[in-house]
C-alpha atoms as a PDB file:
ATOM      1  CA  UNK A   1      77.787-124.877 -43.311  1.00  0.00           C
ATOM      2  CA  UNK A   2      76.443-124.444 -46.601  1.00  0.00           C
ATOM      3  CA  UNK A   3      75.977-127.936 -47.651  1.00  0.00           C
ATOM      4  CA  UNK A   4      72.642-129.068 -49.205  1.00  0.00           C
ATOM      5  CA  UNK A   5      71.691-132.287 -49.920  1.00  0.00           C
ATOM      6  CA  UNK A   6      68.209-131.979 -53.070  1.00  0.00           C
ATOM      7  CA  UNK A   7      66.427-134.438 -54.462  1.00  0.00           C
ATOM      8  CA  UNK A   8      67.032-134.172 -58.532  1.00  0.00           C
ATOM      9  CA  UNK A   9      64.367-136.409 -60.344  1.00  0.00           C
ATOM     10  CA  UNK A  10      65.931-139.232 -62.792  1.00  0.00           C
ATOM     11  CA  UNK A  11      64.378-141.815 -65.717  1.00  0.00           C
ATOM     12  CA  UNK A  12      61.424-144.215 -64.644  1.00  0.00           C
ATOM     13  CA  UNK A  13      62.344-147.307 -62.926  1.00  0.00           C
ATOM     14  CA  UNK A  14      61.702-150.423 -65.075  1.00  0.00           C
ATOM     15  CA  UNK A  15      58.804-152.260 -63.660  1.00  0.00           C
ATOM     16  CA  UNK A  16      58.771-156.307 -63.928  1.00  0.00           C
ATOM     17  CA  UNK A  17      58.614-157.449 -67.458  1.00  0.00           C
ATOM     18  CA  UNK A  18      56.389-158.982 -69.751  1.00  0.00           C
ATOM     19  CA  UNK A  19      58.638-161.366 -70.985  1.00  0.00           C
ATOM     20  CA  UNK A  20      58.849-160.312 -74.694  1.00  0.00           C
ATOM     21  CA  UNK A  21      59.337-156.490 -75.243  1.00  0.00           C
ATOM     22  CA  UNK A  22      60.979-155.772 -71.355  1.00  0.00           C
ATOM     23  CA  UNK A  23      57.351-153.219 -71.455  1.00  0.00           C
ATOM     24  CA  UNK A  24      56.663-153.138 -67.741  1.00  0.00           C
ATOM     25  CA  UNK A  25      52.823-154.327 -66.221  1.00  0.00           C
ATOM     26  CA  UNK A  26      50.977-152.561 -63.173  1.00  0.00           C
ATOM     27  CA  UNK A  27      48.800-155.703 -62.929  1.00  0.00           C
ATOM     28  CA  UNK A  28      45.649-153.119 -63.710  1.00  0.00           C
ATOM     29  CA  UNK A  29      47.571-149.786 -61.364  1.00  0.00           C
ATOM     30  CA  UNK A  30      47.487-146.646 -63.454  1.00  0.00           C
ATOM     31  CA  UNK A  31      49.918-145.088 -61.557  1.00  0.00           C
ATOM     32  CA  UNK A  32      53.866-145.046 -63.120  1.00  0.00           C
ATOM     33  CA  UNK A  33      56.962-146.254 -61.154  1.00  0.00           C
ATOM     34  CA  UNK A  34      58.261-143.286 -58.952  1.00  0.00           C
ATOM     35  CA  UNK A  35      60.745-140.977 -59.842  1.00  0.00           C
ATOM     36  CA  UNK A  36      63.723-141.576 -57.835  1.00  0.00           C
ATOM     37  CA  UNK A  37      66.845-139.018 -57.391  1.00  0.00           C
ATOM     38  CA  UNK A  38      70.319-138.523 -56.532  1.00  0.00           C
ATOM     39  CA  UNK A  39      70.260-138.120 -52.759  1.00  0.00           C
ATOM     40  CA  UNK A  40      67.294-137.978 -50.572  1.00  0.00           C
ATOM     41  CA  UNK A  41      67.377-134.631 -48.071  1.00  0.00           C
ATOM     42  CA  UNK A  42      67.759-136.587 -44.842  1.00  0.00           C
ATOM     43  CA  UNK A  43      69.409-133.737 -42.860  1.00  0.00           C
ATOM     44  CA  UNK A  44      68.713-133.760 -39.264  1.00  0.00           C
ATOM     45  CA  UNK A  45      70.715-133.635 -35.737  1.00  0.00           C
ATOM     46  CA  UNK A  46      70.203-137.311 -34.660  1.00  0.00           C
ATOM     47  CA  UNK A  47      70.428-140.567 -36.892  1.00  0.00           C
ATOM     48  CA  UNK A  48      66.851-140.888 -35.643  1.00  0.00           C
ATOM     49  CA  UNK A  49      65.526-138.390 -36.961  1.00  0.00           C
ATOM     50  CA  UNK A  50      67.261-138.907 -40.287  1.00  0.00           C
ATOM     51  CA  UNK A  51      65.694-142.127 -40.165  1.00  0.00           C
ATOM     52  CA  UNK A  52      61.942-140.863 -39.668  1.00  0.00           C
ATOM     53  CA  UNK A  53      62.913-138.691 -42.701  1.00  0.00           C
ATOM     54  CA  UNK A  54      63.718-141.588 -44.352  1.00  0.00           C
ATOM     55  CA  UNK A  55      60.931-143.412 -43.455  1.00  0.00           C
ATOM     56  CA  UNK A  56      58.355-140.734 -45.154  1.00  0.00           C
ATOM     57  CA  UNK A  57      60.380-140.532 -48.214  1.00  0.00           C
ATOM     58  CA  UNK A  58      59.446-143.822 -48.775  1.00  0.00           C
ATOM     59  CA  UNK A  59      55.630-143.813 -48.151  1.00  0.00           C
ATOM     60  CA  UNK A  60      55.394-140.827 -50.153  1.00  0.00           C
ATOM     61  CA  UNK A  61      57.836-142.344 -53.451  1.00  0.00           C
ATOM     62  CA  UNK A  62      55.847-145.984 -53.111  1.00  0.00           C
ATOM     63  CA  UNK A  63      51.956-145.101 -51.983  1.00  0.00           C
ATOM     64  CA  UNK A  64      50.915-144.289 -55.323  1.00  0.00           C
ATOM     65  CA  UNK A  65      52.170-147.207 -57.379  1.00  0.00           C
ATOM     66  CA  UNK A  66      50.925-149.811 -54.549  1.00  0.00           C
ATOM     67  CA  UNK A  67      47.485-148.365 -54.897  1.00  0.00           C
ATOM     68  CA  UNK A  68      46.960-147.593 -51.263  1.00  0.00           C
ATOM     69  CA  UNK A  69      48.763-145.577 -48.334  1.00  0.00           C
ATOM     70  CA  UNK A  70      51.793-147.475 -46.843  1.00  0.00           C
ATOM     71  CA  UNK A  71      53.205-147.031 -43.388  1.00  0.00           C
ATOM     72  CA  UNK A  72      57.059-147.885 -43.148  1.00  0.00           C
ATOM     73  CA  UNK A  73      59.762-148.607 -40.355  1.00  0.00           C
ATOM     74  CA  UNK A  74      63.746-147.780 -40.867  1.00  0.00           C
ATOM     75  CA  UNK A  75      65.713-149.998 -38.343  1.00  0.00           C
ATOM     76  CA  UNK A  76      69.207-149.889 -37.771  1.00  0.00           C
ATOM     77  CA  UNK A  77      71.762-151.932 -36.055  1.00  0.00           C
ATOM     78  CA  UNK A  78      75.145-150.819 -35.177  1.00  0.00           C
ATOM     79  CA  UNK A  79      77.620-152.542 -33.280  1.00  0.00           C
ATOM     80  CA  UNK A  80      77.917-150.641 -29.643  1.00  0.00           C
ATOM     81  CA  UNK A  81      75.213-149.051 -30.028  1.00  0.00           C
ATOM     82  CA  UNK A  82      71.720-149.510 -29.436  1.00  0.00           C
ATOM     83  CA  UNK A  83      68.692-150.773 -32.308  1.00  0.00           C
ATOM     84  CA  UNK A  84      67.136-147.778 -33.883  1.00  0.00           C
ATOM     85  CA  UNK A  85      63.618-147.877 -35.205  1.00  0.00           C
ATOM     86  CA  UNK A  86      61.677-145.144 -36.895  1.00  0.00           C
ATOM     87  CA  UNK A  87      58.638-145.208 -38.110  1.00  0.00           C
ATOM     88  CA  UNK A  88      55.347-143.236 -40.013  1.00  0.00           C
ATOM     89  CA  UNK A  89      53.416-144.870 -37.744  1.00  0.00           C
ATOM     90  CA  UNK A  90      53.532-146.493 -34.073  1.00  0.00           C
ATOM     91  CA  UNK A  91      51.878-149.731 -35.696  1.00  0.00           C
ATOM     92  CA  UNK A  92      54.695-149.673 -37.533  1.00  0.00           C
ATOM     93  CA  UNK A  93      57.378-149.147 -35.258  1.00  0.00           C
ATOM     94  CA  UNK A  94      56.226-151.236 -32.787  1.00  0.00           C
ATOM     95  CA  UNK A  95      56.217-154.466 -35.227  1.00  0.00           C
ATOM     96  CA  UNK A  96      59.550-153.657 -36.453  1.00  0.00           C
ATOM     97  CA  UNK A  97      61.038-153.107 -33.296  1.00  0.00           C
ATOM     98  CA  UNK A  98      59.296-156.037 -31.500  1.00  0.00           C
ATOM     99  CA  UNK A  99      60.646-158.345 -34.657  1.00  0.00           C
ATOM    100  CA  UNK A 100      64.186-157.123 -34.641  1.00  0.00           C
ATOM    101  CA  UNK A 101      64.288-157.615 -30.545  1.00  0.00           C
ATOM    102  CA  UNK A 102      62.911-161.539 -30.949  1.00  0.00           C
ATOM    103  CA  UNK A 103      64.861-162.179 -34.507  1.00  0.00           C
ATOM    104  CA  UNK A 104      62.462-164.309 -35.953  1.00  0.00           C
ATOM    105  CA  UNK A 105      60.268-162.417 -38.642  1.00  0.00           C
ATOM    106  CA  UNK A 106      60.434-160.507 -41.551  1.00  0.00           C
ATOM    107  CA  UNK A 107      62.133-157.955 -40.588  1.00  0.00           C
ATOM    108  CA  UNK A 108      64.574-159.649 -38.940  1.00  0.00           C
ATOM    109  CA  UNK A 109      65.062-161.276 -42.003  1.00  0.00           C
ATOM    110  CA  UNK A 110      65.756-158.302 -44.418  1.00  0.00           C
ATOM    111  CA  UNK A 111      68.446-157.335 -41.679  1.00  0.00           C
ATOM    112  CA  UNK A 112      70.070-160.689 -42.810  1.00  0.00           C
ATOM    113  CA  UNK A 113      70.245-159.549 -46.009  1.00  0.00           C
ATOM    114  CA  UNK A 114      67.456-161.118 -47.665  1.00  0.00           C
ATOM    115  CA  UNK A 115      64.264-159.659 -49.379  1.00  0.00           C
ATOM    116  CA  UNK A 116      61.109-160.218 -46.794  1.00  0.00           C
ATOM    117  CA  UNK A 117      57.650-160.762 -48.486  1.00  0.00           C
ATOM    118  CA  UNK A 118      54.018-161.230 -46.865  1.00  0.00           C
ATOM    119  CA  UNK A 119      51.891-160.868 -49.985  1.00  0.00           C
ATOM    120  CA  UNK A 120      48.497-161.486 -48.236  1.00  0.00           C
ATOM    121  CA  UNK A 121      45.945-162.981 -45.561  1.00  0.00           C
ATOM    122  CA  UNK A 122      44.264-165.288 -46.746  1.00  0.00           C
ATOM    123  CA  UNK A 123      47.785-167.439 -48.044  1.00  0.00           C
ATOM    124  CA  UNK A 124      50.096-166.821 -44.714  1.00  0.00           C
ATOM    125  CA  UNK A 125      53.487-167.822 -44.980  1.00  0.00           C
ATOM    126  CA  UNK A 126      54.639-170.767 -43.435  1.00  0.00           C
ATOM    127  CA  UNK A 127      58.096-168.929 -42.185  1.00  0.00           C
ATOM    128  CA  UNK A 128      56.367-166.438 -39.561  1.00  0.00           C
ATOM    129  CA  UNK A 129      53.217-168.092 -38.796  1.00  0.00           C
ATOM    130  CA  UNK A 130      53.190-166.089 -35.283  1.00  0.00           C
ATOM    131  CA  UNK A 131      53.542-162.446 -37.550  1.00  0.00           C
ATOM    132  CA  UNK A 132      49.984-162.742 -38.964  1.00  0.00           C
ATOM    133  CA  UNK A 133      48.519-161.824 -35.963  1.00  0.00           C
ATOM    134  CA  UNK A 134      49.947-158.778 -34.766  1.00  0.00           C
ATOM    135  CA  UNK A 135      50.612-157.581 -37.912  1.00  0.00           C
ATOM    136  CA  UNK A 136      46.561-158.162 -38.772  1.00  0.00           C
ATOM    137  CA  UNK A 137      45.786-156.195 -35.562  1.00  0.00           C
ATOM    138  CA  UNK A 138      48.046-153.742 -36.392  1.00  0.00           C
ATOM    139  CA  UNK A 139      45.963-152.977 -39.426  1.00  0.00           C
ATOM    140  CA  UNK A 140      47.661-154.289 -42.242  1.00  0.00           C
ATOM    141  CA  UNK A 141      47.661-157.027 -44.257  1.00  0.00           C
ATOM    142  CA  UNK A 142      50.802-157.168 -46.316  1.00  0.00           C
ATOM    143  CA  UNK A 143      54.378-156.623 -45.923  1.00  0.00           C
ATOM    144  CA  UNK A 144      57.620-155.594 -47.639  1.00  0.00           C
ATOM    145  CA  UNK A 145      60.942-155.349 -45.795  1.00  0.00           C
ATOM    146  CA  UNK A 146      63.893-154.625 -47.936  1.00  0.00           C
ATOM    147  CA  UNK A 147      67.809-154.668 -46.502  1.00  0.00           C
ATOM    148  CA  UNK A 148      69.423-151.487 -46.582  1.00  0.00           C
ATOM    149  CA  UNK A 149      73.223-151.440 -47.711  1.00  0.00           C
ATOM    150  CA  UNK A 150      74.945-149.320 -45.213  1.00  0.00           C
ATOM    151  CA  UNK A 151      78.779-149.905 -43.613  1.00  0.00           C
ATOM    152  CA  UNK A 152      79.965-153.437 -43.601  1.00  0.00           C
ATOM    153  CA  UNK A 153      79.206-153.422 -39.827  1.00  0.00           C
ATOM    154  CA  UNK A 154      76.068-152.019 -39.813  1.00  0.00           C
ATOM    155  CA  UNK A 155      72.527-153.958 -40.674  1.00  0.00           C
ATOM    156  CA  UNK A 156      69.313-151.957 -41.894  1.00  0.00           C
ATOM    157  CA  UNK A 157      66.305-152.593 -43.628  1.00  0.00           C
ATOM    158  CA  UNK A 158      63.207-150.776 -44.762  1.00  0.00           C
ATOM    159  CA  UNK A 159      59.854-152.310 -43.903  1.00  0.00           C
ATOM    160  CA  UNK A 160      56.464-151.217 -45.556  1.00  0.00           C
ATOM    161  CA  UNK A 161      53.247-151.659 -44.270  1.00  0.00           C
ATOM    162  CA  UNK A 162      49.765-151.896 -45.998  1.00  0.00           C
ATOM    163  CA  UNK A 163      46.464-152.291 -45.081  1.00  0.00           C
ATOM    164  CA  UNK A 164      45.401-154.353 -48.081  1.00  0.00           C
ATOM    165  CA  UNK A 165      46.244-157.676 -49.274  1.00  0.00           C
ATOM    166  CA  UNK A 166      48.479-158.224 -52.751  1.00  0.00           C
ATOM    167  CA  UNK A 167      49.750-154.362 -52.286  1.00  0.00           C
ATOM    168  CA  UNK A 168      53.246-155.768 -53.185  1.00  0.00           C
ATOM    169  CA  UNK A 169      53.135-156.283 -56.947  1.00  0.00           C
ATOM    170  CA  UNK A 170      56.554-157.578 -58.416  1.00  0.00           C
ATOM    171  CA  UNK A 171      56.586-153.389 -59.975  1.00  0.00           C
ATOM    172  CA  UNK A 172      56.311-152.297 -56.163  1.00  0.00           C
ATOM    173  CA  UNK A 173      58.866-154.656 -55.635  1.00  0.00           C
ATOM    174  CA  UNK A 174      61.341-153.236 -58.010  1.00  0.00           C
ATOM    175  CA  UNK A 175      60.298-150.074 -57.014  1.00  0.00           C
ATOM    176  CA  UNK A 176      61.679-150.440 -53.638  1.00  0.00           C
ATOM    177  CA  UNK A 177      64.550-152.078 -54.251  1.00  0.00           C
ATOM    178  CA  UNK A 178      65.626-149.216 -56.311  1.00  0.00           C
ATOM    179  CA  UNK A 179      64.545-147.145 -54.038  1.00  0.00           C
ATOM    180  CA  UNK A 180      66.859-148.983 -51.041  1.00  0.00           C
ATOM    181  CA  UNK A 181      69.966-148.598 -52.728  1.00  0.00           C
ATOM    182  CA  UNK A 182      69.073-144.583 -53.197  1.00  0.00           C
ATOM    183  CA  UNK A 183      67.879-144.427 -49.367  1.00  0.00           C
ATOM    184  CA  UNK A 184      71.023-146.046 -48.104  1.00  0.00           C
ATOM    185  CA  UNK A 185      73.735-143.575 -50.348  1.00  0.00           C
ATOM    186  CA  UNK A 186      71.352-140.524 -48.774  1.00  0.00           C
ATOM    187  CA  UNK A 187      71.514-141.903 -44.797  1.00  0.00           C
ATOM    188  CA  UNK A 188      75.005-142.335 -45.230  1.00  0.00           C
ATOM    189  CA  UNK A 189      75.849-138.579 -46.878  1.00  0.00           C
ATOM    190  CA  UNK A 190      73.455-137.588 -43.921  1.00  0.00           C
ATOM    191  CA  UNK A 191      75.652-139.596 -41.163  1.00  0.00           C
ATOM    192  CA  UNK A 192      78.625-138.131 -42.502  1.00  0.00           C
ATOM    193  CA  UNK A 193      77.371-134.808 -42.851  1.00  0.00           C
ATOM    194  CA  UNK A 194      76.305-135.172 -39.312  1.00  0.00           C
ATOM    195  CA  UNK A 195      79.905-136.569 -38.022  1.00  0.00           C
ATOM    196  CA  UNK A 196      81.607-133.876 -39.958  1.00  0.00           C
ATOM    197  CA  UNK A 197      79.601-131.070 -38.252  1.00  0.00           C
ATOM    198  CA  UNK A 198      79.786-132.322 -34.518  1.00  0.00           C
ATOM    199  CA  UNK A 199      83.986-132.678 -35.411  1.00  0.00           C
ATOM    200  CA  UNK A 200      83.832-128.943 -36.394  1.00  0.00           C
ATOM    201  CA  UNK A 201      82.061-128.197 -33.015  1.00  0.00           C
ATOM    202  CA  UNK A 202      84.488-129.894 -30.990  1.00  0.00           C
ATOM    203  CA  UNK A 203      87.501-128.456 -32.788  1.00  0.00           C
ATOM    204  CA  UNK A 204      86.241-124.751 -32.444  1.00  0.00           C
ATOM    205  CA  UNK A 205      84.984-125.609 -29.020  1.00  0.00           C
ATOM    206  CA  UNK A 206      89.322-126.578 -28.494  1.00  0.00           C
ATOM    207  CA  UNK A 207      90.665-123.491 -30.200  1.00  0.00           C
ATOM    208  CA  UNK A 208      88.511-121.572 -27.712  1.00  0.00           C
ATOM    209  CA  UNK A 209      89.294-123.151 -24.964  1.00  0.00           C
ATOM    210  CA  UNK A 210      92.924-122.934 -26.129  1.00  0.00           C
ATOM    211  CA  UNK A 211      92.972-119.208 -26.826  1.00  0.00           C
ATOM    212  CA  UNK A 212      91.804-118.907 -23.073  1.00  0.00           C
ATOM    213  CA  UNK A 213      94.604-120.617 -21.928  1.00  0.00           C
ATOM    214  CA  UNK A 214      96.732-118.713 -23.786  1.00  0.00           C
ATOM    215  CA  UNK A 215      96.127-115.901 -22.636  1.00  0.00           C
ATOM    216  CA  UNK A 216      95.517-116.530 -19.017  1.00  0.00           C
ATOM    217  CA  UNK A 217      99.169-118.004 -18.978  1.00  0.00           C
ATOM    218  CA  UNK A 218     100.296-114.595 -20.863  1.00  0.00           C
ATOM    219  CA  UNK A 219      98.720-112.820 -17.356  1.00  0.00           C
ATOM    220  CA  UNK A 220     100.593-115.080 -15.144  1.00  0.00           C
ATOM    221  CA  UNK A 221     103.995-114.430 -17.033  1.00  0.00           C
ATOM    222  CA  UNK A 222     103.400-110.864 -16.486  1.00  0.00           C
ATOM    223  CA  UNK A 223     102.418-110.936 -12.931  1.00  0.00           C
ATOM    224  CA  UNK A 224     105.272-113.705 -12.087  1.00  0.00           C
ATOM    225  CA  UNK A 225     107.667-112.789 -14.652  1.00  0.00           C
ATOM    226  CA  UNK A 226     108.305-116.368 -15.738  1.00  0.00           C
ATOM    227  CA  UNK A 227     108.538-118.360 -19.185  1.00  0.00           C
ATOM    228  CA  UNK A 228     105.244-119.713 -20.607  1.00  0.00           C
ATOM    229  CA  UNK A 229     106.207-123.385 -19.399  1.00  0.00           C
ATOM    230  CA  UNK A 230     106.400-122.006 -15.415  1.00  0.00           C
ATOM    231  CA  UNK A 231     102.796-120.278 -16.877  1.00  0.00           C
ATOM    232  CA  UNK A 232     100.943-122.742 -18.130  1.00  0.00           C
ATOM    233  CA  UNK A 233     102.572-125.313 -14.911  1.00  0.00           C
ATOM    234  CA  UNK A 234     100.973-122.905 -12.532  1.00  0.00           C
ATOM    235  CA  UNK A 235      97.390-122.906 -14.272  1.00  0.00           C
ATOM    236  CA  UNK A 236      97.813-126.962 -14.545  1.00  0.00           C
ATOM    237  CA  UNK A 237      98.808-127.236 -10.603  1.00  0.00           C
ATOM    238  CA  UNK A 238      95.680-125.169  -9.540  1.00  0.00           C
ATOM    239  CA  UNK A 239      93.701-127.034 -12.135  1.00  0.00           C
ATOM    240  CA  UNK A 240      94.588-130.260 -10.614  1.00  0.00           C
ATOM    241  CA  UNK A 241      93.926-128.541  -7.166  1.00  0.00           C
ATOM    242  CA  UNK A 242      90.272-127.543  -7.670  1.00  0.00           C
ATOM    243  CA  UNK A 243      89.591-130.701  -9.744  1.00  0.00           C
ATOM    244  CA  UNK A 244      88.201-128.625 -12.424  1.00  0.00           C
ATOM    245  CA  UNK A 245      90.102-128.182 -16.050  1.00  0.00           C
ATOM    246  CA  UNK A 246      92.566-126.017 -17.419  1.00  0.00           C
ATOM    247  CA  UNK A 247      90.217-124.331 -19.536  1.00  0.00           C
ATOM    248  CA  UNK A 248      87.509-123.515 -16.879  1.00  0.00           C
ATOM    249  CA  UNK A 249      90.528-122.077 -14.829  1.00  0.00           C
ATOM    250  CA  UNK A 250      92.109-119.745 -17.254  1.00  0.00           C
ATOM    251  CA  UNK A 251      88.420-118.848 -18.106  1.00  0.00           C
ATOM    252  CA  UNK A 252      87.477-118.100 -14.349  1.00  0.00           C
ATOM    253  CA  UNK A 253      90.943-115.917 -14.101  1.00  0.00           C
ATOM    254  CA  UNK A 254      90.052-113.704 -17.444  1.00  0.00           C
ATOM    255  CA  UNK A 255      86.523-112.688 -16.624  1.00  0.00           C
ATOM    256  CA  UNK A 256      87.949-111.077 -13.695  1.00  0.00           C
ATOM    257  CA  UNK A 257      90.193-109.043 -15.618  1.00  0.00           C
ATOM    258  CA  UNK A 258      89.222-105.584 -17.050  1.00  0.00           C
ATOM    259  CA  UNK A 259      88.975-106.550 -20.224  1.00  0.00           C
ATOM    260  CA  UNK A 260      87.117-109.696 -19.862  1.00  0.00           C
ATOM    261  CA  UNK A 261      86.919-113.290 -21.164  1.00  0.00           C
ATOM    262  CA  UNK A 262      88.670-112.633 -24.676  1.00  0.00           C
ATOM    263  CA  UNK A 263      87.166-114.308 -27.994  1.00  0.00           C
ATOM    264  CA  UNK A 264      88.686-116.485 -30.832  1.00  0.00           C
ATOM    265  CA  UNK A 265      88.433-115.169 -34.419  1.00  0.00           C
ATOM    266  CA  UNK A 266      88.757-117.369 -37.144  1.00  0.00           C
ATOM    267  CA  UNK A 267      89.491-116.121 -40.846  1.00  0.00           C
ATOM    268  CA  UNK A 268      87.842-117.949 -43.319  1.00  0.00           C
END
């Protein structure tokens, strides 16, 4: 298909005020807000993979302004299926996955819906005293996990990772928060795009198979001189016979003909 999903560059984001003029402060970072687009390319064949493509967008939109390079997870949660978690990094994964399978961390608490801070090391947060640890030997020593807006039955959040203390500034904040709400519209173009594609498969995959059919009952009227319903009641009996479907049967008949195992055409 000829679909393509680009990243088109937009205004600044607003950082976090001053107070008087709305001018936004780096708190001493000389490097501006990112530029954030439309839709984020996050093409790919699993929702895995979308997500590790996800997961790099944001390192590579929110390094600069923190002032250091950031790792970051993706986790999603989707009723009947199982937790996905992507990450740059295995540090990272690993402490996202191991909070969202215990529920009672940060992440964990972005997937509720709620903004997740650890600012620094030296003032741990009295709500996930047991995080410090891991997350310390991990190698990093702040935290940033932001909820993801997906489908109303879905939960997701986007957890960043850095190996310095304070790396979260209220700008890097606001940053990522913008940068959520453009992450989520580009997974969910991605899932659709996705769900759209493997329903094309599977309907080409059934006019195929149906064309075989077709045509293998067209041989049996000949050779029994019956209507199509006799036809295609023969190819179902020795379907049901050999355990196998109709289509396999009608496929196994044709290749023995002359003229082969006929293909389906489709006009654009």
């Amino acid at each position: 298909m000829g679909i393509e999903l680009r990243l088109k560059r937009a205004p600044h984001l607003a950082g976090a005020g001053d107070g008087s003029n709305g001018t936004a402060r780096f708190h001493s970072r000389s490097a501006a807000p990112p530029r954030l687009g439309v839709l984020l390319d996050l093409r790919a064949n699993t929702d895995e993979a979308s997500l590790q493509l996800l997961a790099l967008a944001a390192t590579s939109a929110l390094s600069e302004l923190a002032g250091c390079t950031l790792d970051c997870a993706v986790t999603l949660v989707r009723p009947r299926h199982a937790a996905l978690t992507a990450g740059t990094s295995s540090g990272a994964t690993f402490l996202a996955q191991s909070d969202q399978s215990r529920g009672d961390g940060p992440v964990s608490h972005a997937l509720a819906g709620h903004l997740a801070l650890m600012a620094n090391s030296y003032s741990a947060d009295p709500r996930w005293p047991s995080y410090w640890r891991p997350l310390g030997e991990a190698g990093y020593r702040s935290l940033l996990s932001v909820p993801l807006q997906l489908h109303a039955d879905s939960l997701a959040t986007l957890t960043l990772l850095a190996p310095q203390d304070n790396a979260f500034t209220p700008c890097v904040i606001v940053a990522a928060g913008a940068f959520s709400k453009l992450a989520a519209g580009s997974y969910l173009s991605a899932a659709e795009l996705r769900a759209a594609l493997a329903r094309a498969e599977q309907l080409e995959a059934a006019l195929q198979g149906r064309t075989s059919i077709d045509v293998a009952c067209g041989v049996i009227m000949g050779q029994n001189r019956c209507s199509y319903d006799d036809a295609f009641h023969i190819l179902a009996q020795a379907s049901s016979h050999r355990n196998v479907k109709a289509r396999v049967v009608a496929e196994t008949m044709l290749r023995e003909l002359p003229g082969g195992l006929p293909s389906t055409h489709f006009k654009e």
